[in-house]
C-alpha atoms as a PDB file:
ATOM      1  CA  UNK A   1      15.425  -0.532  21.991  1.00  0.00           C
ATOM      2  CA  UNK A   2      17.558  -0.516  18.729  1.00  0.00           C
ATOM      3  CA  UNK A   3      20.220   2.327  18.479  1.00  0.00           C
ATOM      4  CA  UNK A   4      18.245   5.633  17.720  1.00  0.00           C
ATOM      5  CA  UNK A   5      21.002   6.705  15.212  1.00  0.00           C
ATOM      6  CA  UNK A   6      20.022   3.839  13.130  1.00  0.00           C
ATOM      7  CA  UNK A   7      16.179   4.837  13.440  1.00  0.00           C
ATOM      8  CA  UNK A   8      17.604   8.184  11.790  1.00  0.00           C
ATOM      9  CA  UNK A   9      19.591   6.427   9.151  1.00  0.00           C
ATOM     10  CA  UNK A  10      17.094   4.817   8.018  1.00  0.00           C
ATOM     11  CA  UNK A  11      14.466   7.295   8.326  1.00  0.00           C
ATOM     12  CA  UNK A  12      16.316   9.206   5.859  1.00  0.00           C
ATOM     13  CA  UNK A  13      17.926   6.694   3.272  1.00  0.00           C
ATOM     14  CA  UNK A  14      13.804   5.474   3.238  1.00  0.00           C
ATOM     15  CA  UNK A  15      12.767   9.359   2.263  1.00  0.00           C
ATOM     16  CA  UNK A  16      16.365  10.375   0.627  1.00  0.00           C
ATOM     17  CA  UNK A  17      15.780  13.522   2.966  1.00  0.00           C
ATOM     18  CA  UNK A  18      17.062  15.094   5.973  1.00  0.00           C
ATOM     19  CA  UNK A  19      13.451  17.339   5.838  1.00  0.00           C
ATOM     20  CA  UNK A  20      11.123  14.450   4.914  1.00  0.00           C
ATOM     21  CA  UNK A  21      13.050  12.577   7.559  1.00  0.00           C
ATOM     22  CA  UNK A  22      12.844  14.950  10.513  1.00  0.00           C
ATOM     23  CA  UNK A  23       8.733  15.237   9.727  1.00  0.00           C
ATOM     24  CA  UNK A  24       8.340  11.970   9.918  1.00  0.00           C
ATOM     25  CA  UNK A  25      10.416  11.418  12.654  1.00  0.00           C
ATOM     26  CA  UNK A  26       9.336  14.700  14.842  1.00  0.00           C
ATOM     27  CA  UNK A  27      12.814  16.371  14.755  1.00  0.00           C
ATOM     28  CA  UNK A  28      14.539  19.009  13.689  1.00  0.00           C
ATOM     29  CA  UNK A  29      16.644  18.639  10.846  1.00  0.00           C
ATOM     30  CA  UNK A  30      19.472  20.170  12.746  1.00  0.00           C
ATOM     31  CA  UNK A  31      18.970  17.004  14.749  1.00  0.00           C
ATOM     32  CA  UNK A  32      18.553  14.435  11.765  1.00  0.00           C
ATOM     33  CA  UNK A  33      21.688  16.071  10.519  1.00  0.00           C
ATOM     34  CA  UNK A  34      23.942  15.519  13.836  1.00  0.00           C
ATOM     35  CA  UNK A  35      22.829  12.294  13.690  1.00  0.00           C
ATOM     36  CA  UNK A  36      23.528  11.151  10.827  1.00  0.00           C
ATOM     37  CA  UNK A  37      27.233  13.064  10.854  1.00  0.00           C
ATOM     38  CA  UNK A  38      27.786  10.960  14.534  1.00  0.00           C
ATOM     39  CA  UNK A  39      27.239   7.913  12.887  1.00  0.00           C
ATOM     40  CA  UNK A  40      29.525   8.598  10.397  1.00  0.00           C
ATOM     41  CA  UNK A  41      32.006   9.946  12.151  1.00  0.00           C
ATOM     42  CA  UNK A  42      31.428   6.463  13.985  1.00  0.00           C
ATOM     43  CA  UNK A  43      32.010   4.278  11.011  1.00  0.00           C
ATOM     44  CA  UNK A  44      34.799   6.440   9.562  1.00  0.00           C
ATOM     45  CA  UNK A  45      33.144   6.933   6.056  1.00  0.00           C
ATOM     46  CA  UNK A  46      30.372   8.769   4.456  1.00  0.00           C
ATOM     47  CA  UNK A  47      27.032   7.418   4.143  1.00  0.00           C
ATOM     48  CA  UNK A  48      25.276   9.671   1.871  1.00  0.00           C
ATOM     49  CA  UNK A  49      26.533  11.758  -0.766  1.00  0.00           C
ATOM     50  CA  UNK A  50      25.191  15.347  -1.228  1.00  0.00           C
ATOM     51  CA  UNK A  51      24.932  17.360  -3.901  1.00  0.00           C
ATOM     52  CA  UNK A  52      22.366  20.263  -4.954  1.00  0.00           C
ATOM     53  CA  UNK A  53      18.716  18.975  -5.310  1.00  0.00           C
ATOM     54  CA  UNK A  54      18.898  15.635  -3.193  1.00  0.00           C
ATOM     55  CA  UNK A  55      20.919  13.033  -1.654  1.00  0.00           C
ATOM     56  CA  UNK A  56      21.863   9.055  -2.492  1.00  0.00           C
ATOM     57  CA  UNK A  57      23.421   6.230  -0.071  1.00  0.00           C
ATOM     58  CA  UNK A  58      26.928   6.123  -1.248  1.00  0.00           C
ATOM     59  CA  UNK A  59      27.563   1.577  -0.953  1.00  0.00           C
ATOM     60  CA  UNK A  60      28.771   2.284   2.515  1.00  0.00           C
ATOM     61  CA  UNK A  61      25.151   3.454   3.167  1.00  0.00           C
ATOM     62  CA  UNK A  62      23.427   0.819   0.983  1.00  0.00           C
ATOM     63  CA  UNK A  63      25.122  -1.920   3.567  1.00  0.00           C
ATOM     64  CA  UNK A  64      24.159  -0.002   6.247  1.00  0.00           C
ATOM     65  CA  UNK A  65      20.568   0.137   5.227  1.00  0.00           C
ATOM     66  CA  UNK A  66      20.154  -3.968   4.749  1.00  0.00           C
ATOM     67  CA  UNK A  67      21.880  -4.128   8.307  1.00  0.00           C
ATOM     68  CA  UNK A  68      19.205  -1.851   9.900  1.00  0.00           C
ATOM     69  CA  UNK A  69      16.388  -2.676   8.646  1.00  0.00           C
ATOM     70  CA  UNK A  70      17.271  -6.214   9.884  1.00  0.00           C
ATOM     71  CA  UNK A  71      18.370  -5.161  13.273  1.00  0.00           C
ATOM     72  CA  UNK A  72      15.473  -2.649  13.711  1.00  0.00           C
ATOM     73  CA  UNK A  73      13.440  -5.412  12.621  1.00  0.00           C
ATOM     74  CA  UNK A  74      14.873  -7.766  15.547  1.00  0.00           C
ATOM     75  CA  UNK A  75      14.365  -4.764  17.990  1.00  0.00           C
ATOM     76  CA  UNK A  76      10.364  -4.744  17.211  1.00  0.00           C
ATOM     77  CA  UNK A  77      10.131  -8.496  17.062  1.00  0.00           C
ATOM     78  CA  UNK A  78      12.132  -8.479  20.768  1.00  0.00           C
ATOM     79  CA  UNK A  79       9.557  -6.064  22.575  1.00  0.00           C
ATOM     80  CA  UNK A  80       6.607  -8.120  20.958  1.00  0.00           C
ATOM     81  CA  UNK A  81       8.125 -11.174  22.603  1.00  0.00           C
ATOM     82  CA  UNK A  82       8.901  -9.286  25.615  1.00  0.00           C
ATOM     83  CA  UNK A  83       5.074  -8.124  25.953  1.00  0.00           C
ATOM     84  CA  UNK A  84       3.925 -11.163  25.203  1.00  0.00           C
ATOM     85  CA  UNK A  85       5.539 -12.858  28.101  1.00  0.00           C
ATOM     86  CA  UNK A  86       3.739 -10.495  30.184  1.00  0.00           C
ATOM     87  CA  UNK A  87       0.032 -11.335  28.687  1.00  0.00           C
ATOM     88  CA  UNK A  88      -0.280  -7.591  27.081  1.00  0.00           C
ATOM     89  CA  UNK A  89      -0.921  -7.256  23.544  1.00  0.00           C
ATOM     90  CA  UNK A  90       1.118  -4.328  22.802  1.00  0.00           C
ATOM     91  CA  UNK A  91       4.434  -3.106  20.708  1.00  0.00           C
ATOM     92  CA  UNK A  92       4.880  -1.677  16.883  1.00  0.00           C
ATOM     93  CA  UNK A  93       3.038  -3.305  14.340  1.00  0.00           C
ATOM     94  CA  UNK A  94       4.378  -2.695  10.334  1.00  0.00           C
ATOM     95  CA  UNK A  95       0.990  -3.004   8.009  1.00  0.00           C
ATOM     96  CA  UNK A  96       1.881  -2.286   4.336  1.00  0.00           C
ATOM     97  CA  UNK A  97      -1.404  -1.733   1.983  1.00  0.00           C
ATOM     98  CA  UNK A  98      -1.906  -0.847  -1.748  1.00  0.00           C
ATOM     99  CA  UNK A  99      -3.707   2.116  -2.302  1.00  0.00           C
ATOM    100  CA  UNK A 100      -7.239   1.308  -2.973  1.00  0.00           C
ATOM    101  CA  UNK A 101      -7.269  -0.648   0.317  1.00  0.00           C
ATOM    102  CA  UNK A 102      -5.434   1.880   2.530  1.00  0.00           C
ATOM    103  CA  UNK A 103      -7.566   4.573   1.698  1.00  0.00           C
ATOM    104  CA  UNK A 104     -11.024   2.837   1.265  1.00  0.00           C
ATOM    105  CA  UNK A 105     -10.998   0.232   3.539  1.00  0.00           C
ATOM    106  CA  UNK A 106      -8.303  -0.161   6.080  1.00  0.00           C
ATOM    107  CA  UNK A 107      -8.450   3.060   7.940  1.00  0.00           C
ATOM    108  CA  UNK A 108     -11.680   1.398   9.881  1.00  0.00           C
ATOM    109  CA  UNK A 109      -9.751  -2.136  10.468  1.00  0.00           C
ATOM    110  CA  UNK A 110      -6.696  -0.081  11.701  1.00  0.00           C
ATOM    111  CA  UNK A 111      -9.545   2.670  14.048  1.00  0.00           C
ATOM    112  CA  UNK A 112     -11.483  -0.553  15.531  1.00  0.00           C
ATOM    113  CA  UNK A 113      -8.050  -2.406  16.349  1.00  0.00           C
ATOM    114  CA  UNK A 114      -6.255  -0.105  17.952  1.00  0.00           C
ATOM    115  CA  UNK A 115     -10.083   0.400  20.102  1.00  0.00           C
ATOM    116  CA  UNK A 116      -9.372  -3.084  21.190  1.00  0.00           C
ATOM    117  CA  UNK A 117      -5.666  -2.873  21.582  1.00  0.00           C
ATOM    118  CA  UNK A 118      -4.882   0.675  22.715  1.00  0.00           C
ATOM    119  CA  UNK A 119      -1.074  -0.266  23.600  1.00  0.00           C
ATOM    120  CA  UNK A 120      -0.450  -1.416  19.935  1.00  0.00           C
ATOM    121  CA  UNK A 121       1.425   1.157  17.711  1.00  0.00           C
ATOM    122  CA  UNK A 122       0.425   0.446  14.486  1.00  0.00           C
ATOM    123  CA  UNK A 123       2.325   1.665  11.500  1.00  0.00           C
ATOM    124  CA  UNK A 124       0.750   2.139   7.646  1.00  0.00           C
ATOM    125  CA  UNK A 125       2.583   1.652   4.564  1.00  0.00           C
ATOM    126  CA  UNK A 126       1.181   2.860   1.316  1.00  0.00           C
ATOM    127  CA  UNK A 127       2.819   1.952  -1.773  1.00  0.00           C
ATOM    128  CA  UNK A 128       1.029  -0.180  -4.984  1.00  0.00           C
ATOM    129  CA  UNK A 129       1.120  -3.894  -4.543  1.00  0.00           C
ATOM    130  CA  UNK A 130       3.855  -4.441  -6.161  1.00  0.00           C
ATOM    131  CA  UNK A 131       5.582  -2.315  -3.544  1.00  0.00           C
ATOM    132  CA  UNK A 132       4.116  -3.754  -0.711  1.00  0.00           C
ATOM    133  CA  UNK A 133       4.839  -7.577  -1.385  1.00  0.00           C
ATOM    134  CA  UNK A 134       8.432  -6.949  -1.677  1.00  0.00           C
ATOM    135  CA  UNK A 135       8.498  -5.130   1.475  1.00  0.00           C
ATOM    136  CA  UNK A 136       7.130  -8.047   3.417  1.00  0.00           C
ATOM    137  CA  UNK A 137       9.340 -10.147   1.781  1.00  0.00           C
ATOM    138  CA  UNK A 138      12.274  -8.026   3.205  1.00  0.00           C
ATOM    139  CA  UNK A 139      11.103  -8.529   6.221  1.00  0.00           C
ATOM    140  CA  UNK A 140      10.486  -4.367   6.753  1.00  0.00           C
ATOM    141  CA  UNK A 141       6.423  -5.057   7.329  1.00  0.00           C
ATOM    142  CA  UNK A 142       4.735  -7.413   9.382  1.00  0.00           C
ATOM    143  CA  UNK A 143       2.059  -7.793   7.470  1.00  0.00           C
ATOM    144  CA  UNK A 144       0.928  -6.628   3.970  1.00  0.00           C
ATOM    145  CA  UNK A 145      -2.676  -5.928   2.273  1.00  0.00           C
ATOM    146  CA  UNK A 146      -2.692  -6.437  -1.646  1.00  0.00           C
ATOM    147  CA  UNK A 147      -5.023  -6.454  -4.448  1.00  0.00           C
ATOM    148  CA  UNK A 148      -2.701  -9.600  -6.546  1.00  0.00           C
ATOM    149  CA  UNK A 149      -1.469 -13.015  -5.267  1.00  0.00           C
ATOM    150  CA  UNK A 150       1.994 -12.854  -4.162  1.00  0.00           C
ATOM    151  CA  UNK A 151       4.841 -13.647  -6.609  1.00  0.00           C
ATOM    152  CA  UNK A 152       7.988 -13.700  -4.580  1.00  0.00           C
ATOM    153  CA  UNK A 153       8.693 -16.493  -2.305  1.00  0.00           C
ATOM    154  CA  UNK A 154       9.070 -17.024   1.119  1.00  0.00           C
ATOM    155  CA  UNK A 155       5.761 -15.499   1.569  1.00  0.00           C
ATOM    156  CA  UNK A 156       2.321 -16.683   3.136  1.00  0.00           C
ATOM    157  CA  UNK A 157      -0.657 -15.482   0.861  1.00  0.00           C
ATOM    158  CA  UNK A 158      -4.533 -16.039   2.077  1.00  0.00           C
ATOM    159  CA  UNK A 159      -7.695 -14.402   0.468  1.00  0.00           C
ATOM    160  CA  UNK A 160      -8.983 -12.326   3.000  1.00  0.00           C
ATOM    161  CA  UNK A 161     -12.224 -10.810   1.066  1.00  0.00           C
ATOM    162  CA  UNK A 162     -13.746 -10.343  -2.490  1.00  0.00           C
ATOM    163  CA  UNK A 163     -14.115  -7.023  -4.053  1.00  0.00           C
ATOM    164  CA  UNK A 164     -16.026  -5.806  -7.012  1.00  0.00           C
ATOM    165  CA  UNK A 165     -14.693  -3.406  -9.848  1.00  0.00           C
ATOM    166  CA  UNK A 166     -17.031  -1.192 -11.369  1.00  0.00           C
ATOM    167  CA  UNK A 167     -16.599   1.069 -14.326  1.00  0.00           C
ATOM    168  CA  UNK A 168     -17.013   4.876 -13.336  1.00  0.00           C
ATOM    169  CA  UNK A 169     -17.888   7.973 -15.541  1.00  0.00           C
ATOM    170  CA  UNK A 170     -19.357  11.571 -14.766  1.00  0.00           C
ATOM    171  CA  UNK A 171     -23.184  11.250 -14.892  1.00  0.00           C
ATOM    172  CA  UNK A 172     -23.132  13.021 -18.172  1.00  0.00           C
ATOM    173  CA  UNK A 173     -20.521  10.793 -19.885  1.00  0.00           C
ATOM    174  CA  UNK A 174     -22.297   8.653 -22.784  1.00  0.00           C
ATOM    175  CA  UNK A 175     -21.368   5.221 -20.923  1.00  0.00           C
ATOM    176  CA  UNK A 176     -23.352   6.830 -17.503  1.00  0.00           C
ATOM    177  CA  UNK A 177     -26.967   5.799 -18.007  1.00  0.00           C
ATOM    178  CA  UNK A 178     -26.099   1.627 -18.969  1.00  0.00           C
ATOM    179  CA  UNK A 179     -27.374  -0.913 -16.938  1.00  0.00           C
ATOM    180  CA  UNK A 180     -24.231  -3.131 -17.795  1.00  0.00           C
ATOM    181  CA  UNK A 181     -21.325  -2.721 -20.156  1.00  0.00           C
ATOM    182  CA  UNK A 182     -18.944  -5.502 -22.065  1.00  0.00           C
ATOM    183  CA  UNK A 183     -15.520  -5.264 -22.234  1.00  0.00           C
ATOM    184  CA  UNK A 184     -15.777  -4.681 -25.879  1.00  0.00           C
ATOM    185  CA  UNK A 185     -18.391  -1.882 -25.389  1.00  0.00           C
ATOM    186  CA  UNK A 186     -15.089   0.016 -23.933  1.00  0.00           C
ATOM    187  CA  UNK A 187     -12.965  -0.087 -26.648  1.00  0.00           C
ATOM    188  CA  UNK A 188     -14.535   3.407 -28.221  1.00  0.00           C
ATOM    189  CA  UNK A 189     -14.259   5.678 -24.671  1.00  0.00           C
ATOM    190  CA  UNK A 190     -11.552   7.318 -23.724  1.00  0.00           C
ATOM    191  CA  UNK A 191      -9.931   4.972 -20.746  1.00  0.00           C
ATOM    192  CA  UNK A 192      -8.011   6.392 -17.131  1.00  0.00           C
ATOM    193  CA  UNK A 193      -5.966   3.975 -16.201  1.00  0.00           C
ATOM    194  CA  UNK A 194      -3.882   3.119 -13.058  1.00  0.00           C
ATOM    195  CA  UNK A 195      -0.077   3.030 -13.269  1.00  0.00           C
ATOM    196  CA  UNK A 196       1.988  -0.502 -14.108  1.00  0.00           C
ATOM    197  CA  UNK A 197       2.856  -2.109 -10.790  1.00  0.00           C
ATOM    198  CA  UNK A 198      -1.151  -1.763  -9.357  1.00  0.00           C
ATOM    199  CA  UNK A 199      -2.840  -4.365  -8.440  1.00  0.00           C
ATOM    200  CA  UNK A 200      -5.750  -2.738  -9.734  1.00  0.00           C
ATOM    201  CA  UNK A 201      -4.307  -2.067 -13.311  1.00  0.00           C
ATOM    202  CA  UNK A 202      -2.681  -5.718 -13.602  1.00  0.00           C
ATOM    203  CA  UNK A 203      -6.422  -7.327 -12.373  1.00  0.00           C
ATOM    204  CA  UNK A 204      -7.927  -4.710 -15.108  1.00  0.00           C
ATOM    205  CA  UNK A 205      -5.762  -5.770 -18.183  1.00  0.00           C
ATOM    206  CA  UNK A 206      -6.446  -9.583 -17.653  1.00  0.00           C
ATOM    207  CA  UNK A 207     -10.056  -8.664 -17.561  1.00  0.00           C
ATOM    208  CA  UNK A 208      -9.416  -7.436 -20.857  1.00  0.00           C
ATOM    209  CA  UNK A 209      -7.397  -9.901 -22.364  1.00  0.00           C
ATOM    210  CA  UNK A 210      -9.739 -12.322 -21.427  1.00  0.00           C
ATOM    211  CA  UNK A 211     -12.514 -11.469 -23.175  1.00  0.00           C
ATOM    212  CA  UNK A 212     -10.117 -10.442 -26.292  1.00  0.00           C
ATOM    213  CA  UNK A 213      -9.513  -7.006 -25.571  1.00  0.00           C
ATOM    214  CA  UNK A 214      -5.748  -6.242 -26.608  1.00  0.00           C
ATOM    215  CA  UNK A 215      -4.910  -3.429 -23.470  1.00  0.00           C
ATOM    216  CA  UNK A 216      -3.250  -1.519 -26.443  1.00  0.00           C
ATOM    217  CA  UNK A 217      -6.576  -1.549 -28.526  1.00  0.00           C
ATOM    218  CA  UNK A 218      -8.044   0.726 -25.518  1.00  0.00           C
ATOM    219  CA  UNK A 219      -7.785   4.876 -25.786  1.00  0.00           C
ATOM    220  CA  UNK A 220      -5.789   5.414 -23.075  1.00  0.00           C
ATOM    221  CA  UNK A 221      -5.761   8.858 -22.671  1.00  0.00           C
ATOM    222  CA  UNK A 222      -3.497   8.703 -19.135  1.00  0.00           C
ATOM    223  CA  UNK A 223      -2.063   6.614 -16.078  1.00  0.00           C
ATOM    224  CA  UNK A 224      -2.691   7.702 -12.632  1.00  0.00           C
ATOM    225  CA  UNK A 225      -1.395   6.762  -9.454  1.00  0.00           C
ATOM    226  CA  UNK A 226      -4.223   6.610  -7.271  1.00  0.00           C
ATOM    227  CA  UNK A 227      -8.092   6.329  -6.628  1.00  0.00           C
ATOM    228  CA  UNK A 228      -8.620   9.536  -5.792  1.00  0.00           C
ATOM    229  CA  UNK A 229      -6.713  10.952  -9.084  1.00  0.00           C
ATOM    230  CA  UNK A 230      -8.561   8.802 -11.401  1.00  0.00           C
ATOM    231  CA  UNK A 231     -12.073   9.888  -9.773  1.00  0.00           C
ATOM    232  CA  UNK A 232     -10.853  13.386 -10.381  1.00  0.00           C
ATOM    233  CA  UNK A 233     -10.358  13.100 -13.636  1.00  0.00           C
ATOM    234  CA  UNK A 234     -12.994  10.896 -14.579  1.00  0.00           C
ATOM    235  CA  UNK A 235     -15.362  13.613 -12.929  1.00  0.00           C
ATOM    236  CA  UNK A 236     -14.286  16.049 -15.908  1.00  0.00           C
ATOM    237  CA  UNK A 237     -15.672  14.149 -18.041  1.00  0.00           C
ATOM    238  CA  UNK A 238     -12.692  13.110 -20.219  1.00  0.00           C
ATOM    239  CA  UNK A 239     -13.238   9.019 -19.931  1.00  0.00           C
ATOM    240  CA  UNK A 240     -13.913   6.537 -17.761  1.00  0.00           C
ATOM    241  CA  UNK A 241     -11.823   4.502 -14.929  1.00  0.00           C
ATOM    242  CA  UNK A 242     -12.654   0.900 -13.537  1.00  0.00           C
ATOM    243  CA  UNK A 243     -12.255   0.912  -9.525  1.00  0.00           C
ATOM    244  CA  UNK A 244     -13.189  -0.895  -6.425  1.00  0.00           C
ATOM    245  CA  UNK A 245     -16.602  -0.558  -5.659  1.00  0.00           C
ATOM    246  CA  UNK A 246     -15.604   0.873  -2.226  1.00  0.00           C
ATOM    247  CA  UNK A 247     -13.643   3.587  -3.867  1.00  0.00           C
ATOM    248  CA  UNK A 248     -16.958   5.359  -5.515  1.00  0.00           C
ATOM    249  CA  UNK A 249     -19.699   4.340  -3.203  1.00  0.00           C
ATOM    250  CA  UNK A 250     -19.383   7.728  -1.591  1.00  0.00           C
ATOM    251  CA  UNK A 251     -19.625   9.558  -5.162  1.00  0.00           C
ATOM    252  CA  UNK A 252     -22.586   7.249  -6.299  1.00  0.00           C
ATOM    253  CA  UNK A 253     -24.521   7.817  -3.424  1.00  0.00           C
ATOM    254  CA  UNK A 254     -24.019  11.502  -3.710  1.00  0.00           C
ATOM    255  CA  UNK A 255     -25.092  11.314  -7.910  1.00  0.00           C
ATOM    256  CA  UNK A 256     -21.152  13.186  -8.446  1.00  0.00           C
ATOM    257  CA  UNK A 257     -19.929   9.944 -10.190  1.00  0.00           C
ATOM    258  CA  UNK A 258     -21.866   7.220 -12.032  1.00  0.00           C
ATOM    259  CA  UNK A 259     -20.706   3.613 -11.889  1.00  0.00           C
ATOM    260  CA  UNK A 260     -21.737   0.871 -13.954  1.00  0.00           C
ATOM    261  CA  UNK A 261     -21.321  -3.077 -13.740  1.00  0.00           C
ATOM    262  CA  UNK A 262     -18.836  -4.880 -15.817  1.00  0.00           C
ATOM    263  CA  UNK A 263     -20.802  -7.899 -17.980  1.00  0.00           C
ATOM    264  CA  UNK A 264     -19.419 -10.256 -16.702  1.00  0.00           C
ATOM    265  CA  UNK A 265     -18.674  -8.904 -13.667  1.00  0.00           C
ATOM    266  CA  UNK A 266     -15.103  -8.021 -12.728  1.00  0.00           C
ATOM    267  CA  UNK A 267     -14.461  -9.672  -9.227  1.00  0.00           C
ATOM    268  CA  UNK A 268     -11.416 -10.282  -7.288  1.00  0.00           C
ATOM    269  CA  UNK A 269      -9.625 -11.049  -4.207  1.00  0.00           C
ATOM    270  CA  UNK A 270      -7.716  -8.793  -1.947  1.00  0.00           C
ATOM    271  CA  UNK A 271      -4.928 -11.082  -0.186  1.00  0.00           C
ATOM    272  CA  UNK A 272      -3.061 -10.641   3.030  1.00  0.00           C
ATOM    273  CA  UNK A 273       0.490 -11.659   2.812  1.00  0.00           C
ATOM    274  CA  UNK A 274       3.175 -12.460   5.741  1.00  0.00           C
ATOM    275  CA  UNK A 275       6.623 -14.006   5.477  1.00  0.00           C
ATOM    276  CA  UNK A 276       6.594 -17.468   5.587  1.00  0.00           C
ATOM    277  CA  UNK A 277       9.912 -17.950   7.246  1.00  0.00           C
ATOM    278  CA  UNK A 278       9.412 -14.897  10.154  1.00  0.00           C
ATOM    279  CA  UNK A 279       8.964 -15.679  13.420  1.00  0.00           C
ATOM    280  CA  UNK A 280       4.742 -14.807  13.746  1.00  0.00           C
ATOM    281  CA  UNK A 281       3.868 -12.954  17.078  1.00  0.00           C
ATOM    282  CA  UNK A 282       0.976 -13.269  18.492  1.00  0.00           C
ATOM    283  CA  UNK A 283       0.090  -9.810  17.684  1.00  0.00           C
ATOM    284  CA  UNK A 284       0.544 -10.063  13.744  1.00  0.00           C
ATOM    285  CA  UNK A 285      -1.824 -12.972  13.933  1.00  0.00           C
ATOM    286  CA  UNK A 286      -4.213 -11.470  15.885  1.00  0.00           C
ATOM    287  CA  UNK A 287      -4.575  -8.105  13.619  1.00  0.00           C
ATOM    288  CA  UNK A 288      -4.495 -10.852  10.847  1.00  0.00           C
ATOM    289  CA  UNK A 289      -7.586 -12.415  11.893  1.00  0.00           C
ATOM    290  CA  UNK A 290      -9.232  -9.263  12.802  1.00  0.00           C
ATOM    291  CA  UNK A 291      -8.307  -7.791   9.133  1.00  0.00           C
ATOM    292  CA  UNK A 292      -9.970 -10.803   7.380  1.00  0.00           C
ATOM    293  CA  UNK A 293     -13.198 -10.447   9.221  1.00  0.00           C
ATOM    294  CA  UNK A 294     -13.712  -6.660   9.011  1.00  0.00           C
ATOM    295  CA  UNK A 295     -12.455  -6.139   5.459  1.00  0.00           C
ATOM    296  CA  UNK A 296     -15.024  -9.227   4.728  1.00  0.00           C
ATOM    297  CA  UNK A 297     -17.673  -7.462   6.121  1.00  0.00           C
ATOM    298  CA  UNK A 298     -16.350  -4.141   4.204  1.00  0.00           C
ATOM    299  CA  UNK A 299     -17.058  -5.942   1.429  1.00  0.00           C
ATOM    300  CA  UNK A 300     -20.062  -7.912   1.839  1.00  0.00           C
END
């Protein structure tokens, strides 16, 4: 329902490209591009500013961008409403998930929901958690899955399943044959880390510091932004990583990776978050509910 110039707009001030844009939107750029110049043309002033390599919101476009992400967030929230008054469960639903559960776990929840609920357009968000919480707390997702408990008000945060971290190594690596390894026993292997701002990395280091491990004492040898990157490192041989469990059960099972048990183990919770203060559809509470029970069962 909302304007499909702003749809555009903020297609590209989210990507910071007409290209990226027009992908993600299935256009042409040609058509991104008239777009955008209509609604400037519009507004009598320039939105972005380009120059070679890129573009930026000029603070015309910055206002812009708060005002449609609010009014395209009305527009979703309206046809939820809409559909609900007619007993359908249907309409756009935001999900934002860190990485480790996006990739490892939630492409089942999101397959077996949209089974049940074939008239619901689900979107997925994949940023660290970090990322994700303060998207939900702007009101641009519905619902968010994280591996921390959320820091920024004005949000509703319930643990919706347990996970296990387990250290990882290529069979060969001296730490693969261990039944168990302290946090101490680390300190003299060459560490893969995730990058500050992951859940994952930020659950890690207070492992660490609480069994008097200074994070600096480790031998980092580099900081990755996913999973999948610190699997394929770790399967050089170079170090080790500690991920989910569900990120290397494939790799286990197949004898490419080795993983061994933290002493004590390293446990957390993986949290669902949803603005407190947002009107809650019956559609984000329903995929809410589903989540918890699936991802629990993930995990079990």
């Amino acid at each position: 329902m909302a304007d499909r110039r702003l749809q555009v707009f903020h297609a590209v001030a989210k990507h910071l490209s007409f290209t990226r844009a027009a992908d993600a939107l299935f256009m042409t750029q040609p058509a991104v591009t008239f777009q955008i110049k209509q609604l400037e043309e519009q507004y009598s002033t320039r939105l972005f500013e380009r120059r070679h390599g890129g573009i930026s919101l000029t603070p015309a476009g910055e206002l812009v961008l708060g005002y449609a992400e609010r009014i395209l967030a009305l527009s979703d929230e309206m046809e939820t409403r809409l559909s609900e008054m007619t007993g359908e469960m249907r309409g756009p639903l935001l999900v934002g998930a860190s990485t480790t559960i996006a990739e490892f776990m939630l492409p089942r929840v999101l397959g077996e929901f949209n089974a049940l609920y074939p008239q619901v357009r689900a979107r997925l968000i994949v940023a660290n958690s970090e990322s994700i919480e303060s998207r939900v707390a702007e009101h641009t997702l519905d619902v968010g899955l994280i591996e921390t408990p959320a820091k920024l008000s004005g949000l509703a945060c319930q643990i919706c399943c347990e996970d296990e971290l387990l250290v990882i190594c290529a069979p060969d690596y001296p730490l693969a044959n261990l039944a168990s390894v302290t946090a101490k026993g680390l300190v003299d292997y060459e560490y893969i880390s995730r990058e500050p701002g992951s859940g994952t990395r930020e659950v890690i280091d207070s492992y660490f510091r609480q069994h008097a491990v200074p994070v600096d004492a480790l031998k980092t040898q580099m900081e990755l932004g996913s999973p999948e990157a610190l699997k394929g490192v770790v399967s050089t041989g170079l170090g080790f990583a500690i991920v989910s469990r569900a990120v290397v059960a494939k790799e286990t099972r197949l004898g490419a990776l080795a993983a061994i048990p933290l002493s004590p183990p390293l446990k957390r919770s993986l949290y669902l978050v949803h603005p407190q203060d947002r009107f809650r559809s019956r559609l984000a509470a329903t995929f809410i509910d589903f989540a918890k029970s699936k991802l629990r069962e993930l995990a079990s």
